[in-house]
Protein backbone atom coordinates (compact mmCIF):
# COMPACT_ATOMS: atom_id res chain seq x y z
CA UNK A 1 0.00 0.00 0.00
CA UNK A 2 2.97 2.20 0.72
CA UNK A 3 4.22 1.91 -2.53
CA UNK A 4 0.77 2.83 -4.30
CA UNK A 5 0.01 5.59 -2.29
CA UNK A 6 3.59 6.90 -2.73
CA UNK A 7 3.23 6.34 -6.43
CA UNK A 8 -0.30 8.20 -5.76
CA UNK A 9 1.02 11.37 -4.16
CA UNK A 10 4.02 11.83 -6.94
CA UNK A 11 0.97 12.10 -9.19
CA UNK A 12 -1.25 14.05 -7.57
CA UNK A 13 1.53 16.53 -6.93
CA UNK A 14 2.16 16.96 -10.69
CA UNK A 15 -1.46 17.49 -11.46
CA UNK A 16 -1.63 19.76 -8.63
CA UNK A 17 1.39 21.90 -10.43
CA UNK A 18 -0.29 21.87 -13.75
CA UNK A 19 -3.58 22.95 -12.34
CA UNK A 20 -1.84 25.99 -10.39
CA UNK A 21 0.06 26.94 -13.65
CA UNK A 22 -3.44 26.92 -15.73
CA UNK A 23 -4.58 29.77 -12.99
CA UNK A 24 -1.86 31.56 -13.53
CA UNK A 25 -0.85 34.28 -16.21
CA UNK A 26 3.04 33.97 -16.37
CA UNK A 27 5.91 31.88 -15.28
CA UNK A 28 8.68 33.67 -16.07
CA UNK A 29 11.51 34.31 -13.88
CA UNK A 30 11.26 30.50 -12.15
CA UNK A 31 13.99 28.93 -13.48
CA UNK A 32 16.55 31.86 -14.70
CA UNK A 33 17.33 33.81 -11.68
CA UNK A 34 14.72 36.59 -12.72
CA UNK A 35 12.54 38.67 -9.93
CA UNK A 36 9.11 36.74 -10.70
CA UNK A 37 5.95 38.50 -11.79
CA UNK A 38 4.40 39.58 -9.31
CA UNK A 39 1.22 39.12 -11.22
CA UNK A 40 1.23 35.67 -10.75
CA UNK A 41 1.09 35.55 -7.34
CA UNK A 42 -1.66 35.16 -4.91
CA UNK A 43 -3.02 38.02 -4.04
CA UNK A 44 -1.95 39.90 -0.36
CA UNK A 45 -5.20 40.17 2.27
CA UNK A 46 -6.51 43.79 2.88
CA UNK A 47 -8.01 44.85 5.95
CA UNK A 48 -11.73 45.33 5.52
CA UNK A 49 -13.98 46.91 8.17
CA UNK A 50 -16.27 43.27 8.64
CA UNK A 51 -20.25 43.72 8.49
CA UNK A 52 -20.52 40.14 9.48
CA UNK A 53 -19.83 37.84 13.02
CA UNK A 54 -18.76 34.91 12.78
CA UNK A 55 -17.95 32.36 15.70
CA UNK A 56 -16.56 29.18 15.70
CA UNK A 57 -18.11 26.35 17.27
CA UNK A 58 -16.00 24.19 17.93
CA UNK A 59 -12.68 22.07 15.94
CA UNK A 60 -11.97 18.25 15.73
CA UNK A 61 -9.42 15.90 14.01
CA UNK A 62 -10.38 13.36 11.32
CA UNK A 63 -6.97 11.77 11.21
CA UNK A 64 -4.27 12.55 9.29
CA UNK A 65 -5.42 14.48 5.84
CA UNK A 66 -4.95 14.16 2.46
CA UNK A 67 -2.16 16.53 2.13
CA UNK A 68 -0.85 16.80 -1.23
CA UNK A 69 -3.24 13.96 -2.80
CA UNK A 70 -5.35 16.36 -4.34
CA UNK A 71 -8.54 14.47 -3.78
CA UNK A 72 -10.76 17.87 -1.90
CA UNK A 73 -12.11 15.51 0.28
CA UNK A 74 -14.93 17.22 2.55
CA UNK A 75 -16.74 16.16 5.48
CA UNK A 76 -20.63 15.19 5.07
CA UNK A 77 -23.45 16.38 7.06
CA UNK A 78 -27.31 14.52 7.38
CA UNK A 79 -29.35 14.11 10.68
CA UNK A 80 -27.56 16.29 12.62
CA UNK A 81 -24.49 14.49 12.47
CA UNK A 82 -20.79 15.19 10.87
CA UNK A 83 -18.83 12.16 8.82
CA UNK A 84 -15.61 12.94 8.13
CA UNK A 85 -12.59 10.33 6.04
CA UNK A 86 -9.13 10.32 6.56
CA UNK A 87 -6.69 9.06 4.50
CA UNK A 88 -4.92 7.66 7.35
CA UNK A 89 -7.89 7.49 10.33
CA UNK A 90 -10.66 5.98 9.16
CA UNK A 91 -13.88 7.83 9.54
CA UNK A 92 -15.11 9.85 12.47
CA UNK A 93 -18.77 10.76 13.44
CA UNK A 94 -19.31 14.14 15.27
CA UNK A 95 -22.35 15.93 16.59
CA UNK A 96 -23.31 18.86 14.33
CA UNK A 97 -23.68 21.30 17.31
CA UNK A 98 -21.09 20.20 19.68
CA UNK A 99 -18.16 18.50 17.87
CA UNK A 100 -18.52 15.51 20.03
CA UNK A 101 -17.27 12.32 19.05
CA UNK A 102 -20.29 9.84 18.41
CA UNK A 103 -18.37 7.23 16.87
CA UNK A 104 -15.48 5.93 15.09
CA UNK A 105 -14.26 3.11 12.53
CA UNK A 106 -10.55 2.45 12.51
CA UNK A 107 -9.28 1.55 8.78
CA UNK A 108 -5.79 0.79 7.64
CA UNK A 109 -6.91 1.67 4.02
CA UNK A 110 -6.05 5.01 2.83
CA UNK A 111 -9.70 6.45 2.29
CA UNK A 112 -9.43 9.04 -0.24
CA UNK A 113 -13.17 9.08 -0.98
CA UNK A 114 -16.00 10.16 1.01
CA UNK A 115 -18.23 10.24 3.04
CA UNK A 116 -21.76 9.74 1.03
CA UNK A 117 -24.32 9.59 3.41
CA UNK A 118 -27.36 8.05 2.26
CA UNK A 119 -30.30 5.16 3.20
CA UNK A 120 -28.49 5.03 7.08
CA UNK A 121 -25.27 4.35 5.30
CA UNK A 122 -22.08 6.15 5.23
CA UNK A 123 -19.51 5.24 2.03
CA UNK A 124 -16.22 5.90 1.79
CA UNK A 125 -13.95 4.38 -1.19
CA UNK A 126 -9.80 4.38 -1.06
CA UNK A 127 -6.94 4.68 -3.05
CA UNK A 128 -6.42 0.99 -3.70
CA UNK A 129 -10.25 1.10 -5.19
CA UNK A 130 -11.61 0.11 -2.10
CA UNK A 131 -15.85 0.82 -1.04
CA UNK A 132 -16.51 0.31 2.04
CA UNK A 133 -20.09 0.90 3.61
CA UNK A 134 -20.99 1.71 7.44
CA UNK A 135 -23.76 1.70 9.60
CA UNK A 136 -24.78 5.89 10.02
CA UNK A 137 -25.88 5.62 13.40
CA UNK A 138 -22.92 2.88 15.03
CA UNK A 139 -19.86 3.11 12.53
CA UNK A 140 -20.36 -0.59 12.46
CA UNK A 141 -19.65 -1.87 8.86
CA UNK A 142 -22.14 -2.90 6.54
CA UNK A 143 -20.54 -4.50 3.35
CA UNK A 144 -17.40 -4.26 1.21
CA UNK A 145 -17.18 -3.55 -2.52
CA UNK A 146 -14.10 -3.23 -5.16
CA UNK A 147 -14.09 -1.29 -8.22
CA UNK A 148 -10.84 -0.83 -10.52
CA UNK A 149 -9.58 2.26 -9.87
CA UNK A 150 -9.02 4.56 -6.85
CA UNK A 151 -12.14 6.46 -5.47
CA UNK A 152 -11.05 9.90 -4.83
CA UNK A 153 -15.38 11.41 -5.33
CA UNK A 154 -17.55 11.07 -2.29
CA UNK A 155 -19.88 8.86 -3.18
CA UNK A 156 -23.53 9.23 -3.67
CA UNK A 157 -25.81 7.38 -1.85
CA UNK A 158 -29.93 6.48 -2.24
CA UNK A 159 -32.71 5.09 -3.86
CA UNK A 160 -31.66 1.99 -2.45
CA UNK A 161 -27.81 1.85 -3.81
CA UNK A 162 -24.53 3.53 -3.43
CA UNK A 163 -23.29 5.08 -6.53
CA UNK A 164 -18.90 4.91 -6.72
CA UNK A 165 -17.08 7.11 -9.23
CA UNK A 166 -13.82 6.36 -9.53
CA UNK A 167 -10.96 8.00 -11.02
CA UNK A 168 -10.81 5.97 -14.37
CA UNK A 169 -14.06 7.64 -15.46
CA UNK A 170 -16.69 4.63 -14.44
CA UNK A 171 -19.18 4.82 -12.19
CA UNK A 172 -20.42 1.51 -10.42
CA UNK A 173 -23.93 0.67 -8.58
CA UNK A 174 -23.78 -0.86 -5.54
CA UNK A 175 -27.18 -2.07 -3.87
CA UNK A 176 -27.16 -0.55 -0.72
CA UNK A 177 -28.18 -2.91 1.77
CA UNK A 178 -26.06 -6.10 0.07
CA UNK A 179 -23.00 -4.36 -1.55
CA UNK A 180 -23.83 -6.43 -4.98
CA UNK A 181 -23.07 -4.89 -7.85
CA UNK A 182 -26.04 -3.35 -9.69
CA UNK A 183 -24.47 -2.22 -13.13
CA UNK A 184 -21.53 0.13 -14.22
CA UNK A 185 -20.81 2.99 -16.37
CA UNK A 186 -17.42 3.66 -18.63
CA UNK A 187 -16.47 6.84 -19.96
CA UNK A 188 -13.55 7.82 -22.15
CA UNK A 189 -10.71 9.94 -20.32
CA UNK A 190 -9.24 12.59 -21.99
CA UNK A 191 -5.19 12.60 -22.08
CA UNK A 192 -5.07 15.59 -19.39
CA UNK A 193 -7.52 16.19 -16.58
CA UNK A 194 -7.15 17.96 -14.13
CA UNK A 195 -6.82 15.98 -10.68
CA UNK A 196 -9.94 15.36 -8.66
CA UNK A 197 -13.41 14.95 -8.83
CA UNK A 198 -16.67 14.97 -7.08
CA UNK A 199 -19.79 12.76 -5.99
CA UNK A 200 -22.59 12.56 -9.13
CA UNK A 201 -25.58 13.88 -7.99
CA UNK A 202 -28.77 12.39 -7.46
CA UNK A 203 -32.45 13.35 -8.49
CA UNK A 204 -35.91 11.34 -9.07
CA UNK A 205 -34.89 8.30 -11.08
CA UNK A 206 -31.42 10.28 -12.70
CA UNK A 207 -28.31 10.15 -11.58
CA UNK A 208 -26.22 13.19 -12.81
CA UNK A 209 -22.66 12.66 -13.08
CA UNK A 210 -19.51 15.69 -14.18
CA UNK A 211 -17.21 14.12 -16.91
CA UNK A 212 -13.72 15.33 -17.39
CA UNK A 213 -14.23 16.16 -21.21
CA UNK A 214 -16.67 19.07 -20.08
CA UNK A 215 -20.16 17.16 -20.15
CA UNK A 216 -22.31 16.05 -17.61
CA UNK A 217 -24.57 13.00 -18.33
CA UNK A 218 -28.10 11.98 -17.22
CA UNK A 219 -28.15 8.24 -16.19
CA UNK A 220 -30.93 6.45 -14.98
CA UNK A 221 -30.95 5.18 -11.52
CA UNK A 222 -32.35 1.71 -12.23
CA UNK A 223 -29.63 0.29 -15.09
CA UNK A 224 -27.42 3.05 -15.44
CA UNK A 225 -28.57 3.80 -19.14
CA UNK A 226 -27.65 6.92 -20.65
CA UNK A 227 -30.93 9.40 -20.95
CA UNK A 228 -28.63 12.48 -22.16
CA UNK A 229 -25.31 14.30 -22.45
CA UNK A 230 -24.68 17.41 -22.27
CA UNK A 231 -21.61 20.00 -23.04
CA UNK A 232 -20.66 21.78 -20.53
CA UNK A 233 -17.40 23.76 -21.93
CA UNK A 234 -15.58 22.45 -25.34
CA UNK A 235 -12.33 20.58 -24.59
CA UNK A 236 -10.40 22.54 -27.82
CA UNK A 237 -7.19 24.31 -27.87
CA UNK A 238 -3.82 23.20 -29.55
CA UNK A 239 -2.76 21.34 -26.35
CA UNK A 240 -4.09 18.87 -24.02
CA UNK A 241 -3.26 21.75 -21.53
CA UNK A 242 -5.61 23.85 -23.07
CA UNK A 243 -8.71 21.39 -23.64
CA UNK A 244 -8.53 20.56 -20.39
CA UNK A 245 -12.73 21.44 -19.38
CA UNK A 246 -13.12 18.79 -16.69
CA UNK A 247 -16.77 19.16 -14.19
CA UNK A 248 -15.02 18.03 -11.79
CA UNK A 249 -17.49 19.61 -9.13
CA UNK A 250 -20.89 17.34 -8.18
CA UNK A 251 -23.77 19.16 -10.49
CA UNK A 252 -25.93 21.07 -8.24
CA UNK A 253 -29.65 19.62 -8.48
CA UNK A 254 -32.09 22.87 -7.47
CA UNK A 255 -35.81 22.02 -8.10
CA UNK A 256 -36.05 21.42 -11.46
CA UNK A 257 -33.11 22.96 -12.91
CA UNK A 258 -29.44 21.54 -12.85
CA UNK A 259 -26.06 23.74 -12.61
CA UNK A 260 -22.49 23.19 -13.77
CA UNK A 261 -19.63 24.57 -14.27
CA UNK A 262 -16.39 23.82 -16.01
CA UNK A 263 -12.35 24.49 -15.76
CA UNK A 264 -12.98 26.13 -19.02
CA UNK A 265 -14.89 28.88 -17.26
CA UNK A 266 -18.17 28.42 -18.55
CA UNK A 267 -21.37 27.83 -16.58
CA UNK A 268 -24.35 25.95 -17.82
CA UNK A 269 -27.94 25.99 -16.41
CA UNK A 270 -29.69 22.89 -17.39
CA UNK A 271 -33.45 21.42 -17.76
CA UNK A 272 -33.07 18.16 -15.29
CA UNK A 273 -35.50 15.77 -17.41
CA UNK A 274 -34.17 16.91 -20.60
CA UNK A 275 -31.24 18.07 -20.80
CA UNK A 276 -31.91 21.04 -22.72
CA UNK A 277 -29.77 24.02 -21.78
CA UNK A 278 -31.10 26.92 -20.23
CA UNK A 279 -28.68 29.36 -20.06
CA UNK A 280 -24.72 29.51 -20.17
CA UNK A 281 -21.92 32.09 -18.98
CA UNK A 282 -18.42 31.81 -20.03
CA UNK A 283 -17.37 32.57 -15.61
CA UNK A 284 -16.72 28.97 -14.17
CA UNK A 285 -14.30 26.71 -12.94
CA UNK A 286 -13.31 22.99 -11.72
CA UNK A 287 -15.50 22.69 -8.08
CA UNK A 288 -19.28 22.86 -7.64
CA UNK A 289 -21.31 26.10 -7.75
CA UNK A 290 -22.87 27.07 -4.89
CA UNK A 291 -26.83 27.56 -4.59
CA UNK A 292 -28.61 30.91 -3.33
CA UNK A 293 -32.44 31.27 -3.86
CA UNK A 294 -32.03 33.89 -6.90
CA UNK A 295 -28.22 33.46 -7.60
CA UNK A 296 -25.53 31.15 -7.91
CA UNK A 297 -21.69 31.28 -6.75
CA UNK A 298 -18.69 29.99 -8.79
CA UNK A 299 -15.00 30.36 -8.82
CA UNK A 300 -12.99 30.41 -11.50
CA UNK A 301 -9.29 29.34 -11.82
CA UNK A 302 -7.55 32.53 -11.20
CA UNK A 303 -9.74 32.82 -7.72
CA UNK A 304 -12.57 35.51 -8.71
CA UNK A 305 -16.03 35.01 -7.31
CA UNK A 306 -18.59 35.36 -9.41
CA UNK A 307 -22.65 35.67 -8.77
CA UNK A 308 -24.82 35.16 -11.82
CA UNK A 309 -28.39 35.46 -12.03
CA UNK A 310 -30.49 31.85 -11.53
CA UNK A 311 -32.72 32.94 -13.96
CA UNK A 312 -30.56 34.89 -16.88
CA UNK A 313 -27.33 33.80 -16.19
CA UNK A 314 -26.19 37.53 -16.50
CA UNK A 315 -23.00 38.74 -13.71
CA UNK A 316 -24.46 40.12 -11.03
CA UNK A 317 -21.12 40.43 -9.44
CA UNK A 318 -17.28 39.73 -9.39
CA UNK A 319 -14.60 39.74 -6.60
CA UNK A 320 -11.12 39.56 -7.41
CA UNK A 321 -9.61 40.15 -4.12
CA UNK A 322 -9.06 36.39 -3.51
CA UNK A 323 -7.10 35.91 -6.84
CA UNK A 324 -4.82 33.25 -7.23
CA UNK A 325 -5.27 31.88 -3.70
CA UNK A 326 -6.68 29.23 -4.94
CA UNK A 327 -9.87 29.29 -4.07
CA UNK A 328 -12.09 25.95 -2.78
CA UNK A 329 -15.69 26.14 -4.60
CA UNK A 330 -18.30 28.29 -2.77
CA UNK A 331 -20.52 27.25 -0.08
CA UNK A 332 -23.68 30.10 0.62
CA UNK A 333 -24.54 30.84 4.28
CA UNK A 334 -27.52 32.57 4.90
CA UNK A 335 -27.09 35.69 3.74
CA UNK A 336 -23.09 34.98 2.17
CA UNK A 337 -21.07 33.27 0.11
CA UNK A 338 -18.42 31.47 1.68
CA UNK A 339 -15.04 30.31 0.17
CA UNK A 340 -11.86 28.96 1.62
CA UNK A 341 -8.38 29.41 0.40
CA UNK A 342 -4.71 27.82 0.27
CA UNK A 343 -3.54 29.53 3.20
CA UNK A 344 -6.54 28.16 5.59
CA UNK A 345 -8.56 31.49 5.44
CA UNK A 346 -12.21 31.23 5.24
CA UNK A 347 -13.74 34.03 3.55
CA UNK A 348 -17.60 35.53 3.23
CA UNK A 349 -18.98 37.54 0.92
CA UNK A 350 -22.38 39.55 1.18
CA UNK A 351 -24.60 37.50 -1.43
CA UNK A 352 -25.95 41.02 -2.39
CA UNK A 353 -23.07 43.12 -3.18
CA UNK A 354 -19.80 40.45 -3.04
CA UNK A 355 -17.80 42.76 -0.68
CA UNK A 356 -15.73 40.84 1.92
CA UNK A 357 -18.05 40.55 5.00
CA UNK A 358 -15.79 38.63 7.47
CA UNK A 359 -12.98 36.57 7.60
CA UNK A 360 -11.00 34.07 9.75
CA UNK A 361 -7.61 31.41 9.67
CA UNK A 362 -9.36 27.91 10.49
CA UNK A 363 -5.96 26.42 9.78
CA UNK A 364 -2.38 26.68 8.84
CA UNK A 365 -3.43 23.97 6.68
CA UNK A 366 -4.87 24.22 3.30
CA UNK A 367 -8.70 24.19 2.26
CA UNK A 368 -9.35 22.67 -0.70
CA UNK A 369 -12.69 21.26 -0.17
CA UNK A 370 -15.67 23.33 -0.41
CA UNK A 371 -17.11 24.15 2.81
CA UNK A 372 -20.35 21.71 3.81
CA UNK A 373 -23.45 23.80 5.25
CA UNK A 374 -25.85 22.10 7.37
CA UNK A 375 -29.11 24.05 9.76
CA UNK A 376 -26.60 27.08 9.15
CA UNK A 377 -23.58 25.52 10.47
CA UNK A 378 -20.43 25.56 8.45
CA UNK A 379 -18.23 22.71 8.50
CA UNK A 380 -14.88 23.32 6.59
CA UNK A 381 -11.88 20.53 6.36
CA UNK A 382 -8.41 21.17 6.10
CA UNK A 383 -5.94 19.11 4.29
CA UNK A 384 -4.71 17.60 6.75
CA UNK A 385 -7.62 16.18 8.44
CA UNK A 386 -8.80 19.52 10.27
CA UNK A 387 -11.96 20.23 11.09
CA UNK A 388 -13.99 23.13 12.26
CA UNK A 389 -17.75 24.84 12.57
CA UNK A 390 -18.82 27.96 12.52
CA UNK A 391 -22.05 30.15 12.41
CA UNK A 392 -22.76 33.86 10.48
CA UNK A 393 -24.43 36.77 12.22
């Protein structure tokens, strides 16, 4: 395992590199001796009078993080309840309010994937390709499952089965309460992609699933048929460095209407049953987009915030003070949008106006998941296995 996770990491950190360098204008100056461009770094944090309060709840340890893995693995929240996967740890259970330790399952598997939480079951898949389901309420474990590649998506889990993307481009069907396989889905992998990816999504009968050649694809729940594709962002450009388009976040299911957006900075609003586009806006990036009642959030690779009508699509706003801080995708709470950053900073923004509305360090860590918001609780991990809550005033 030691050697596959080393062999692992040396990947991950070369993916990481080449994402970074897509983000940024200019390299110059790295390698011959030359003052850099200051353009290309991230930008410095301004003081800001804050209009917001925010207090942390409390902090807790999932094990030892992912590091430099790449995999933005974020804790889950259902039924009042925290599950958060280590890759060296196993998986913890915390109270939502609190931070107290409910439970916890010991694993010497590097879990890379997950949680899902789903049907009273909480997934988590590994490196080595490993699925491995628990019991929500006792940590005890349910089943164990194998698919061919490592799991680095949170799995999604209901309607009876827990649904595995793994890093190859399948995605597998497990029934929920046996662990048999139901059926499995195979899609081509471009040359490039850029590393990581995110739990499909689930909606009445569909399972909605980000590809890393810019589409997202309808499958149905019951056989795993295809009901429709759709293009996200075209994968073109002279190099596989420049087609790179990957959905890499989970597609955001709001009533009737599904949301994506692509490394090739371009945002698609999407009819659920159909597939027929609804509206699109070239302001996007890798993660998931985050969901206010008349707007949505995104970040795009050179760490702006943008806010684009539900409706239109249109910019409603931009913030470029974050750029190239690499930005995790956007949670909203309440009345902000919420992003995290490579230096551990958490950072809102008013939902109305995107001016910076508080800020705080939750760790010397990176955050590269999106935050996770739960009964207005915030629940952001760091990359190395850091957990903390807070709430907004």
């Amino acid at each position: 395992m030691t050697t596959t996770r080393s062999r692992a990491a040396r990947a991950a950190g070369v993916l990481l590199c080449v994402f970074a360098l897509a983000g940024c204008s200019t390299i110059k100056g790295w390698f011959d001796g030359k003052d850099k461009d200051k353009s290309a770094e991230p930008s410095e944090l301004t003081e800001f009078a804050p209009t917001a309060t925010v207090t942390e709840l409390w902090s807790a340890k999932a094990g030892k993080g992912e590091g430099l893995l790449g995999v933005r693995q974020a804790p889950a929240i259902a039924d009042g309840r925290v599950y958060a996967a280590a890759v060296e740890g196993g998986v913890q259970a915390f109270d939502l309010q609190t931070g107290a330790t409910l439970w916890s399952f010991d694993s010497d598997l590097a879990l890379s994937g997950g949680p899902g939480v789903g049907d009273g079951l909480v997934v988590v898949g590994s490196l080595e390709g490993d699925v491995i389901a628990l019991d929500a309420a006792t940590g005890a474990e349910r089943w164990r499952a194998k698919v061919a590649n490592e799991v680095i998506a949170a799995p999604a889990v209901g309607q009876g089965m827990a649904f595995v993307r793994s890093n190859d481009g399948r995605v597998t069907a497990f029934d929920a309460a046996t662990g048999e396989r139901r059926w499995f889905w195979a899609h081509d992998m471009p040359l490039l992609t850029v590393r990581g990816n995110d739990a499909p999504s689930l909606g009445p009968g569909y399972l909605f699933v980000g590809n890393d050649d810019g589409t997202v694809t309808a499958l149905a729940v019951a056989d795993g048929h295809e009901i429709w594709s759709q293009v996200i962002a075209q994968p073109d450009g002279r190099t596989e460095l420049e087609r790179m388009a990957d959905v890499d976040g989970t597609p955001v299911l709001d009533g009737a209407t599904l949301y994506a957006t692509s490394f090739k900075r371009q945002t698609l609003a999407i009819e659920a049953p159909s597939g027929r586009p609804i509206w699109a806006h070239d302001s996007g990036g890798p993660g998931r987009v985050g969901i206010a009642p008349d707007r949505v959030v995104v970040t795009d690779p050179d760490g702006i915030v943008w806010a684009l009508d539900k409706n239109s699509g249109s910019a409603l706003w931009s913030q470029p003070a974050m750029a190239r801080r690499s930005l995790t995708s956007p949670a909203v709470q309440g009345n902000y949008a919420v992003v995290g950053d490579y230096d551990g900073y958490l950072h809102w923004l008013s939902l109305d106006t995107g001016e910076l509305a508080a800020r705080t360090r939750a760790s010397r860590d990176a955050l590269r998941a999106p935050p996770v918001v739960v009964d207005g609780i915030l629940v952001a991990e760091d990359t190395d296995g850091g957990l903390s809550a807070y709430r907004v005033e």
